[in-house]
Protein backbone atom coordinates (compact mmCIF):
# COMPACT_ATOMS: atom_id res chain seq x y z
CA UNK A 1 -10.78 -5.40 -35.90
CA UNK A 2 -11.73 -8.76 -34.55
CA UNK A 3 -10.90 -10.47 -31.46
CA UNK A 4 -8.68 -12.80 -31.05
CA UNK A 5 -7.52 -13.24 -27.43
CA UNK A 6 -9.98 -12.64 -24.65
CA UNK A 7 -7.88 -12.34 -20.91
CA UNK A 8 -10.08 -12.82 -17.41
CA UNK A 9 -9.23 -12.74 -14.21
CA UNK A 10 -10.76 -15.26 -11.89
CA UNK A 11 -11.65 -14.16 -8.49
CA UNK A 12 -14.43 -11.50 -8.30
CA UNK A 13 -14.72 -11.68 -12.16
CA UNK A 14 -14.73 -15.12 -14.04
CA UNK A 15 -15.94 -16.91 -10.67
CA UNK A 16 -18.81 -15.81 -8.63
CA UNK A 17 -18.98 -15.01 -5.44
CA UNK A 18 -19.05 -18.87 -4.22
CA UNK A 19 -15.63 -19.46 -6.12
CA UNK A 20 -18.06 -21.30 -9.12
CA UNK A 21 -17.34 -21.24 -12.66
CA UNK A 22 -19.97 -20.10 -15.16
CA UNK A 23 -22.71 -22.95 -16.18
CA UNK A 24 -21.82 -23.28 -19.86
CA UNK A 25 -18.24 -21.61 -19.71
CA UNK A 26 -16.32 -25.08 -21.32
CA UNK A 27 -18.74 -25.35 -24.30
CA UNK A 28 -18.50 -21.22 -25.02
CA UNK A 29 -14.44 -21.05 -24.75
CA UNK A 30 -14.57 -24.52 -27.22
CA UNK A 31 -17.13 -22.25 -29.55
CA UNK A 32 -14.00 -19.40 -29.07
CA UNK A 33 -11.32 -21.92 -30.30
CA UNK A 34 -13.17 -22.89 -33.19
CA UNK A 35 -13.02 -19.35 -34.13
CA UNK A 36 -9.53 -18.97 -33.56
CA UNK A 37 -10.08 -16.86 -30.26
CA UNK A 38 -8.03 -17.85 -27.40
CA UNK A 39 -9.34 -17.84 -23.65
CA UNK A 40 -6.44 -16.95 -21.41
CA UNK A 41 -8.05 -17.00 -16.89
CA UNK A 42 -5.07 -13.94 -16.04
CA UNK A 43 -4.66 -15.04 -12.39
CA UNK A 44 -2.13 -15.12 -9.31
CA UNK A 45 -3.80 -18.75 -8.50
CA UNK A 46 -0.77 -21.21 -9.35
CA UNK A 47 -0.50 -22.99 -13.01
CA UNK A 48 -1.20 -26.48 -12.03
CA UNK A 49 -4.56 -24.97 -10.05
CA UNK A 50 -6.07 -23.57 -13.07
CA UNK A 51 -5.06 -26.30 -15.21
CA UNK A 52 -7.15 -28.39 -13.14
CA UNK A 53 -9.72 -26.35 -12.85
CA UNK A 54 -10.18 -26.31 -16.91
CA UNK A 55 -9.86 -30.00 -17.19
CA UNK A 56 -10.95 -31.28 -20.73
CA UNK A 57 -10.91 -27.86 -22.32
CA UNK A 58 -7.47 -27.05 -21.06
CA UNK A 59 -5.02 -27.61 -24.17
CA UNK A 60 -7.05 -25.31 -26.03
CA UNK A 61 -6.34 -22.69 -23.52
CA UNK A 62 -3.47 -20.46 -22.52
CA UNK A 63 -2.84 -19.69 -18.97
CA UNK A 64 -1.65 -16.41 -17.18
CA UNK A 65 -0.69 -17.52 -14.06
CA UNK A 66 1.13 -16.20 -10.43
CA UNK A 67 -0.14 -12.96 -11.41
CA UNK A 68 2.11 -13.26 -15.10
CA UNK A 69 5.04 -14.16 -14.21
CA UNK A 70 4.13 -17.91 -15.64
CA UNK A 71 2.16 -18.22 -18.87
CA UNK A 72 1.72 -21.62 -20.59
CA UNK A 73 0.04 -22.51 -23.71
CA UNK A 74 -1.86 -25.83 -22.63
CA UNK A 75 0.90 -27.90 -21.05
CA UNK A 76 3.41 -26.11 -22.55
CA UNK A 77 5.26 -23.33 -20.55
CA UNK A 78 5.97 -19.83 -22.68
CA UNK A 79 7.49 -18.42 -20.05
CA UNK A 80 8.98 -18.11 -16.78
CA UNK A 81 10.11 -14.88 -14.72
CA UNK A 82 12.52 -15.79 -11.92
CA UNK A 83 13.04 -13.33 -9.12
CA UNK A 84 16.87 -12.99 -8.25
CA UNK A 85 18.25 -15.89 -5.88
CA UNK A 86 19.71 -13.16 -3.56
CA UNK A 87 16.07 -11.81 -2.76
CA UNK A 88 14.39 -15.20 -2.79
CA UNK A 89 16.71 -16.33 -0.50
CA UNK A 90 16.23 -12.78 2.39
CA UNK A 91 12.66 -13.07 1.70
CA UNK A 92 12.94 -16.58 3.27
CA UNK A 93 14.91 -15.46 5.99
CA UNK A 94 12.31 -12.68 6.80
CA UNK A 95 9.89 -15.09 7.14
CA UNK A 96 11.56 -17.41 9.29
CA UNK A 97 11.91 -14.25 11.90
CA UNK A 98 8.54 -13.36 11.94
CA UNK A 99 6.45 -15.19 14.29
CA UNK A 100 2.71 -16.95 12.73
CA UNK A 101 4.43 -16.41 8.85
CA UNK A 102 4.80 -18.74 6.75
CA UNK A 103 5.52 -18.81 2.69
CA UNK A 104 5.07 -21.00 -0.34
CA UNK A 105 7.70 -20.07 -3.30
CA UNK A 106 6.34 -21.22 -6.99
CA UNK A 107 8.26 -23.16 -9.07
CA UNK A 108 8.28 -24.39 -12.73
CA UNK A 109 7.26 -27.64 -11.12
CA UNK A 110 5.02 -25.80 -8.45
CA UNK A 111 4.43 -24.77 -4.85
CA UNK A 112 7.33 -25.53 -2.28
CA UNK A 113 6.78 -24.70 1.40
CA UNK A 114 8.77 -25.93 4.59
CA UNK A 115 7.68 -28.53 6.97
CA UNK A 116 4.56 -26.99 9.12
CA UNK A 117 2.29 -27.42 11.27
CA UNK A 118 -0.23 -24.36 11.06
CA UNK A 119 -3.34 -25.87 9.80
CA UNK A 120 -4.72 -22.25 8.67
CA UNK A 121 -1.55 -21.97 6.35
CA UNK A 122 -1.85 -25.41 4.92
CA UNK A 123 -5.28 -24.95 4.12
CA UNK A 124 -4.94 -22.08 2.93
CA UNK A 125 -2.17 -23.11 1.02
CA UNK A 126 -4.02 -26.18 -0.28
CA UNK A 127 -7.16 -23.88 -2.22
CA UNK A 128 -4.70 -22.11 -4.14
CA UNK A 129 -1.80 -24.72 -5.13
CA UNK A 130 -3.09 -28.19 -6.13
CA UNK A 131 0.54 -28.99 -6.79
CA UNK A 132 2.74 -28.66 -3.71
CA UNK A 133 5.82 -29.99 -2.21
CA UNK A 134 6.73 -29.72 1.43
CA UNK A 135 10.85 -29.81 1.93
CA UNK A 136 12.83 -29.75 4.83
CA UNK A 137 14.69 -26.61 4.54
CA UNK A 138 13.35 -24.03 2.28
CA UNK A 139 16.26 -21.46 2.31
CA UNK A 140 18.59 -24.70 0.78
CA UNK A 141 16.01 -25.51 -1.52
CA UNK A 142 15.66 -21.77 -3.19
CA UNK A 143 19.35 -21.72 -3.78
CA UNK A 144 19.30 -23.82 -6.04
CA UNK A 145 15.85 -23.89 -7.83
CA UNK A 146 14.20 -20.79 -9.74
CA UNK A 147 11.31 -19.07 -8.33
CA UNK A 148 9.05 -17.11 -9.57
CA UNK A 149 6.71 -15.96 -7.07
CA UNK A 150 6.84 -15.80 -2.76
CA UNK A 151 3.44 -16.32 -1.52
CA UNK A 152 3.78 -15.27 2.07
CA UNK A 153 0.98 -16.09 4.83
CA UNK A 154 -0.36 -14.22 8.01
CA UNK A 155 -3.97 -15.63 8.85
CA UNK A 156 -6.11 -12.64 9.12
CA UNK A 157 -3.70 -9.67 9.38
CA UNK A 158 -1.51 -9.90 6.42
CA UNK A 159 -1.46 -5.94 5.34
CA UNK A 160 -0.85 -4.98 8.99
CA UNK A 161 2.24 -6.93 9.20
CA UNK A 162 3.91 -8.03 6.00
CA UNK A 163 4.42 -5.21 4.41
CA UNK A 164 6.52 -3.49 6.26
CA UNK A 165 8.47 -6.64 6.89
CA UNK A 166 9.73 -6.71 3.72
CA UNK A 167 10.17 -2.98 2.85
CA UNK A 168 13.82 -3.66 2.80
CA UNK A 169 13.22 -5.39 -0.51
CA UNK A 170 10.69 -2.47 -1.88
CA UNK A 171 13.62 -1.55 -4.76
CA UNK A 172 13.81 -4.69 -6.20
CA UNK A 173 10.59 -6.57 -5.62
CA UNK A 174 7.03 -5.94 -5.66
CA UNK A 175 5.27 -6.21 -2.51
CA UNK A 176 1.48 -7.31 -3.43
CA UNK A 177 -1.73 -7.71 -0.68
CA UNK A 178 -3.46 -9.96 -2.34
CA UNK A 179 -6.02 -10.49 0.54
CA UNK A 180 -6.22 -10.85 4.45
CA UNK A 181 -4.38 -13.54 4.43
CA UNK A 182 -1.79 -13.04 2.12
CA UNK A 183 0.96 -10.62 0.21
CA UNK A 184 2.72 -12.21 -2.85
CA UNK A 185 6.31 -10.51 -4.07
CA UNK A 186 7.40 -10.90 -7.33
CA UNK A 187 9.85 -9.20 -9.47
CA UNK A 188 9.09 -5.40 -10.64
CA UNK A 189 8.68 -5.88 -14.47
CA UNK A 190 5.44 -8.80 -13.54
CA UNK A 191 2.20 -7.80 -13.93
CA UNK A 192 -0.74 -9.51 -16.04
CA UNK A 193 -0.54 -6.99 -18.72
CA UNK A 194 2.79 -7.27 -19.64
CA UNK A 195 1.84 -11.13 -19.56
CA UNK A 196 -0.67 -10.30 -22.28
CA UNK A 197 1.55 -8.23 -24.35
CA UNK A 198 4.11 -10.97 -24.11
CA UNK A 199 0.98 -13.11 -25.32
CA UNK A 200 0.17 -10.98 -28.16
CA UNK A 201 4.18 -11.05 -29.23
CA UNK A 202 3.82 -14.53 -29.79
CA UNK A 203 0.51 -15.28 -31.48
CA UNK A 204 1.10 -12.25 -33.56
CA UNK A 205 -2.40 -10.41 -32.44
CA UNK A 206 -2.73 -6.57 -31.73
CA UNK A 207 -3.54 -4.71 -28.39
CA UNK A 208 -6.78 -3.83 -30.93
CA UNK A 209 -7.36 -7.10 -30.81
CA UNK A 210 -7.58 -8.53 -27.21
CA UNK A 211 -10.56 -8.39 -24.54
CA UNK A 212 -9.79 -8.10 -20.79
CA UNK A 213 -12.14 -8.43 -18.05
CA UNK A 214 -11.11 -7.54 -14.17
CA UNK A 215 -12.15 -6.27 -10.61
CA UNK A 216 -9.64 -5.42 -8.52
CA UNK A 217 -6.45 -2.95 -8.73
CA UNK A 218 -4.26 -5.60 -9.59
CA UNK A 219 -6.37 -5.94 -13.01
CA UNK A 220 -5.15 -2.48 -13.74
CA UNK A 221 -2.56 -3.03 -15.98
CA UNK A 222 -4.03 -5.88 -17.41
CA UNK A 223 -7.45 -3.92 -18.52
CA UNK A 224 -4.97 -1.43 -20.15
CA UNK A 225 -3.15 -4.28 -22.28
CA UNK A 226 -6.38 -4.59 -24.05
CA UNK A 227 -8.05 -2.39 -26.98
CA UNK A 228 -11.68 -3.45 -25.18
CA UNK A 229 -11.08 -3.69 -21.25
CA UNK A 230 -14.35 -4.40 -19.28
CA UNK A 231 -14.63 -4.00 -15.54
CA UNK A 232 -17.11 -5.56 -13.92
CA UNK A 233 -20.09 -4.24 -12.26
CA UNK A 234 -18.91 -5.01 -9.04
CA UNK A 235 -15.47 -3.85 -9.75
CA UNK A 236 -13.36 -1.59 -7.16
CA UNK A 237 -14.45 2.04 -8.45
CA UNK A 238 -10.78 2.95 -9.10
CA UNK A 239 -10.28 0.06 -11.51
CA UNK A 240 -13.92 1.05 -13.53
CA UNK A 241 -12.68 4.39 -14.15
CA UNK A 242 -9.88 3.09 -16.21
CA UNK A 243 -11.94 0.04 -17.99
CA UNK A 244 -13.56 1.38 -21.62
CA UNK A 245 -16.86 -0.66 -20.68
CA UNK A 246 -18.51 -2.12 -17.41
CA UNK A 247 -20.52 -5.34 -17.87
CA UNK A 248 -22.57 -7.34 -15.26
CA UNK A 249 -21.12 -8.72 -12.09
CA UNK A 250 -19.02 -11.77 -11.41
CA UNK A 251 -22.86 -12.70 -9.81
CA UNK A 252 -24.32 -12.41 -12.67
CA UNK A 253 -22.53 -14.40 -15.18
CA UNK A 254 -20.77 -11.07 -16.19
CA UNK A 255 -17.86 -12.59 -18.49
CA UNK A 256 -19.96 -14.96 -20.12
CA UNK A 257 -22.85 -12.88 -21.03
CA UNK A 258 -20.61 -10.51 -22.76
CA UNK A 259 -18.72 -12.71 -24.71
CA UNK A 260 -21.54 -13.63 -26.14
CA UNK A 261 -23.34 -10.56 -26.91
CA UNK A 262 -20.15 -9.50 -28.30
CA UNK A 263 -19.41 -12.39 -30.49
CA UNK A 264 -23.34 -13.19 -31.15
CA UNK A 265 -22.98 -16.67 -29.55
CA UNK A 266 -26.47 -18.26 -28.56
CA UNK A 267 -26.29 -19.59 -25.38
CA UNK A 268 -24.89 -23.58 -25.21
């Protein structure tokens, strides 16, 4: 069975260890659309971000972004997973009580954080959301405008403390490290693979049919989404023992390489 959607998450897999894309990525993925294969980056970066980052190639994409819990097909958005207003809104109170924290919800329209000073959180902030509002008072603003995702911020000692700040809201929300810096709660039925079986729903493709590419434990579920799941070489040994293949590292132009051996594309 052929391919037709091909899913890759970005840090550690699709960009190399200096945050680079691949030379030659733009012209292979155009190569993929005029084969009626769709690239999808599966990331918990922020919409807008990778939009940018894809510039003139991006309508031909779709996007699986804020770790799935927003996928859009070029500019337009398939869908949206709110958290409940009730745990947006305690999630913004626990961060108001703890002292150096600071969070960024994500929005249809993108990133809204309160007024700050912390230079470490706002650029921080900036890498990740290229769209970004700052309001005056955060806790009004979430009652009264879906969210998605809470990206909360603790320079350097994020799984030490954040955590167990929220584990009041461990039922109902996932509580994600998603580095030093940072842990990012979303609702419990969010992950990337349920994003790409959402994805294969609507562009009527197979499991059989999709490629995935990760390197971390949060590519877990999306490497099981897909009939041919590659981790890559320098992939967290937990996450490799689940993957059907292991290709080259993010280093070594892993993703790309593949693709083409795969699909017999000469280099372009």
């Amino acid at each position: 069975m052929s391919i037709k959607l091909i899913a890759a998450d970005m840090d550690g897999t699709l960009l190399d260890s200096k945050k680079r894309l691949p030379e030659g990525l733009f012209p292979l993925i155009h190569e993929l659309w005029g084969r009626g294969v769709r690239f999808a980056p599966a990331s918990g970066r922020q919409y807008y971000t990778l939009y940018q980052q894809f510039g003139e190639i991006a309508d031909e994409m779709v996007f699986i972004s804020e770790n799935g819990a927003m996928v859009c097909d070029g500019k337009q958005v398939l869908s949206f997973r709110a958290m409940p207003v009730e745990v947006v809104c305690r999630a913004v109170e626990i961060v108001r009580e703890l002292p150096g924290v600071h969070a960024v919800v994500s929005t249809r329209n993108g990133g809204v954080y309160e007024d700050e000073d912390d230079p470490a959180f706002l650029r921080n902030m900036a890498h990740y959301c290229v769209r970004r509002t700052c309001v005056p008072d955060l806790l009004e603003f979430v009652r009264c405008e879906p969210v998605c995702k809470i990206a909360v911020f603790r320079e350097g000692t994020a799984e030490q403390v954040l955590p167990q700040a929220f584990e009041s809201l461990a039922q109902t929300t996932q509580i994600v490290l998603s580095g030093a810096d940072w842990v990012d709660l979303m609702r419990l039925d969010v992950n990337k693979g349920l994003a790409v079986g959402a994805l294969c729903d609507r562009l009527y493709i197979q499991p059989e049919e999709c490629m995935a590419f990760g390197d971390y434990l949060n590519d877990r579920e999306l490497l099981q989404a897909a009939g041919e799941s590659y981790a890559m070489a320098n992939a967290h040994e937990s996450l490799k023992a689940v993957a059907k293949h292991i290709c080259p590292s993010n280093d070594e132009d892993g993703v790309c390489r593949t693709i083409r051996q795969v699909f017999g594309i000469d280099k372009l």
